[in-house]
Protein backbone atom coordinates (compact mmCIF):
# COMPACT_ATOMS: atom_id res chain seq x y z
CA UNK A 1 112.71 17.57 123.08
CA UNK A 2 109.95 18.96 120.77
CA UNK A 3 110.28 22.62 119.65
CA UNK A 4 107.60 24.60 119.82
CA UNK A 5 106.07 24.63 116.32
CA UNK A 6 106.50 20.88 116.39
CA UNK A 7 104.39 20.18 119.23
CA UNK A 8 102.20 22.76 118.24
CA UNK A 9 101.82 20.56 114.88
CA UNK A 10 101.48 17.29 117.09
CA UNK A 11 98.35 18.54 118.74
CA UNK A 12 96.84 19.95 115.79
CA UNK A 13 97.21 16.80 113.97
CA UNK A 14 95.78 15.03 116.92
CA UNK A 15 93.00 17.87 116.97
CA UNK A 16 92.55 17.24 113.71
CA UNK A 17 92.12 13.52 114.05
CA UNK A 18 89.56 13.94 116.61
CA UNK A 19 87.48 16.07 115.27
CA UNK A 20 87.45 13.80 112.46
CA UNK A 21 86.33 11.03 114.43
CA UNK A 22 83.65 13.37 116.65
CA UNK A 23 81.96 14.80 113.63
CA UNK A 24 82.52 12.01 110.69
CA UNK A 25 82.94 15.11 108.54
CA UNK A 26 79.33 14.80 106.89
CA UNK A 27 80.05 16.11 103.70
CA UNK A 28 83.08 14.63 102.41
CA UNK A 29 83.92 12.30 100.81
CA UNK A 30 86.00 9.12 102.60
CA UNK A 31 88.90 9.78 100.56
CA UNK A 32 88.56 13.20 101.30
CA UNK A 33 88.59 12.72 104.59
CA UNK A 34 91.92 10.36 104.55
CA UNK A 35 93.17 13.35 102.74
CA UNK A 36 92.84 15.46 105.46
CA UNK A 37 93.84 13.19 107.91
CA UNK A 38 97.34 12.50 106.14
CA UNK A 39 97.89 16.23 105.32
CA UNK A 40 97.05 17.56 108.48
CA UNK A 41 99.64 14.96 110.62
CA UNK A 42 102.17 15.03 107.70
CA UNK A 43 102.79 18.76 108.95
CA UNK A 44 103.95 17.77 111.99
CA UNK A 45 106.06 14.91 110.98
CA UNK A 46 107.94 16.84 108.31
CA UNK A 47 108.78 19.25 110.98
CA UNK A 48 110.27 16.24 112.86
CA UNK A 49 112.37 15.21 110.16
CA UNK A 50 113.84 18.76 109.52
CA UNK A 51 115.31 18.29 113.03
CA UNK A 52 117.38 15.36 111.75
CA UNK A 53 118.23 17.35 108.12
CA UNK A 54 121.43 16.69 106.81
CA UNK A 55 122.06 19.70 105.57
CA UNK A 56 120.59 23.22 104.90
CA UNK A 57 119.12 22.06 101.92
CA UNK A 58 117.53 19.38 103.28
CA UNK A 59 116.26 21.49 106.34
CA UNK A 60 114.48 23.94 103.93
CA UNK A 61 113.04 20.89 101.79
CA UNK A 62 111.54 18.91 104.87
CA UNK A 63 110.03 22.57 105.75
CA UNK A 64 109.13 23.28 102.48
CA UNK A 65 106.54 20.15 102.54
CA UNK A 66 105.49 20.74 106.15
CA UNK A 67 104.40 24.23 104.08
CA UNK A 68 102.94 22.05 101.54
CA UNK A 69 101.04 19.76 103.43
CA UNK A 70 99.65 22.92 105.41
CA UNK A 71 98.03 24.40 102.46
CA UNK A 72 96.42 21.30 101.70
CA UNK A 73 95.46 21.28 104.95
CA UNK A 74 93.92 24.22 104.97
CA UNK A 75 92.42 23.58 101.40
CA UNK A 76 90.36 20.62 103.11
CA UNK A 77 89.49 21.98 106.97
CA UNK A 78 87.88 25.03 104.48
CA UNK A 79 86.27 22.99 102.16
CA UNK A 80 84.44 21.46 105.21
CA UNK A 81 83.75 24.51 107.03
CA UNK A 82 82.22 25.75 103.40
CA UNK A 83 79.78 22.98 103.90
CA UNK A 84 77.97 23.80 107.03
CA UNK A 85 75.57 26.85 107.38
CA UNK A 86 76.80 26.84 110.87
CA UNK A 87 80.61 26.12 111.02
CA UNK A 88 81.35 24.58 114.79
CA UNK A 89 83.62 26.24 117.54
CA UNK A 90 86.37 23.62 116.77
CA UNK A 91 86.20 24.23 112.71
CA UNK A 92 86.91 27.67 113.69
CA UNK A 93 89.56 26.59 116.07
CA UNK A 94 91.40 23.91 113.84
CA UNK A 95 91.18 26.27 110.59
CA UNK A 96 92.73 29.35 112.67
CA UNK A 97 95.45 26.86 114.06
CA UNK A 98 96.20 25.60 110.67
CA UNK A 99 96.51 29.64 109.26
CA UNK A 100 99.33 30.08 112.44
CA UNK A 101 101.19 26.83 111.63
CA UNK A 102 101.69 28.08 108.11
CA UNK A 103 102.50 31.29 109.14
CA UNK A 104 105.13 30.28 111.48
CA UNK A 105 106.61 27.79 108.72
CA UNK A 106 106.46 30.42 106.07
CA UNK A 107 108.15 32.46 108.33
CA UNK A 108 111.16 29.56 109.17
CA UNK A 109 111.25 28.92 105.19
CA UNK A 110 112.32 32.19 104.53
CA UNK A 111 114.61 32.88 107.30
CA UNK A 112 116.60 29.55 106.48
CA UNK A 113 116.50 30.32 102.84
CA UNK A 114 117.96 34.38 103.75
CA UNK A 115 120.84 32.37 105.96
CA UNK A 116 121.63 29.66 103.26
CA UNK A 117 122.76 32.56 101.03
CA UNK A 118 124.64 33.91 104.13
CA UNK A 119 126.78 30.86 105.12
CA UNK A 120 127.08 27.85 102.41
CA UNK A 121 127.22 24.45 104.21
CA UNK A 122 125.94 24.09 107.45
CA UNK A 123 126.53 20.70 109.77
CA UNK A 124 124.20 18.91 110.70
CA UNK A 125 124.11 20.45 114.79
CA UNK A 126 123.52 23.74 113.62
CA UNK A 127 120.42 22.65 111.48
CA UNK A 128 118.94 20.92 114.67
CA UNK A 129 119.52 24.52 116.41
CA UNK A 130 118.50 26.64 113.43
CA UNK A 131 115.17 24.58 114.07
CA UNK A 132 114.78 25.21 117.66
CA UNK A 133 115.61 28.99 116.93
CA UNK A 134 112.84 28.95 114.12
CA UNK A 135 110.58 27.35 116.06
């Protein structure tokens, strides 16, 4: 079962994906486009993986690059909505989505990070429920 911020990540990938395909992104480049493409469903599937993390560490690493890959994210969806005079409803949409995603994984990063100073080691089980808390 998905958490929250993962399937919230799904569909925004899948947003993002469509959108792609509905407006062919006039403006950028096709490498920028792949770009966005691969940093906008790379959030989700980071998130995914973090499920599965080994340890704490790992947890906060697969996070950390679901954070990563959000910024870029964002770096790109603003880039295009800089191009048009008249940015569309669904720009809007997919660029305020993006802001909450990274808010909510900022927000996970630091809460596992205060915790791993808290407890040292953590089994694998409680990482998978430290996610679905987080999330």
């Amino acid at each position: 079962m998905r958490t929250k911020l993962e399937e919230r990540s799904l569909e925004f990938g899948v947003g993002v994906l469509k959108f792609i395909r509905a407006s062919g992104s006039e403006g950028l480049t096709q490498r920028s486009r792949e770009q966005l493409v691969s940093s906008a469903t790379s959030i989700g599937a980071n998130i995914a993986e973090a499920r599965s993390a080994q340890s704490r560490a790992d947890f906060i690493s697969k996070m950390e690059i679901a954070l990563k890959e959000a910024r870029e994210t964002d770096y790109w969806l603003t880039v295009l909505y800089r191009l048009k005079d008249s940015p569309t409803h669904d720009q809007k949409a997919l660029l305020q989505e993006c802001n909450e995603i990274t808010a909510m994984l900022v927000a996970s990063v630091k809460t596992a990070k205060q915790n791993r100073t808290l407890t040292n080691g953590m089994q694998s089980a409680e990482v998978k429920a430290e996610c679905r808390v987080l999330s």
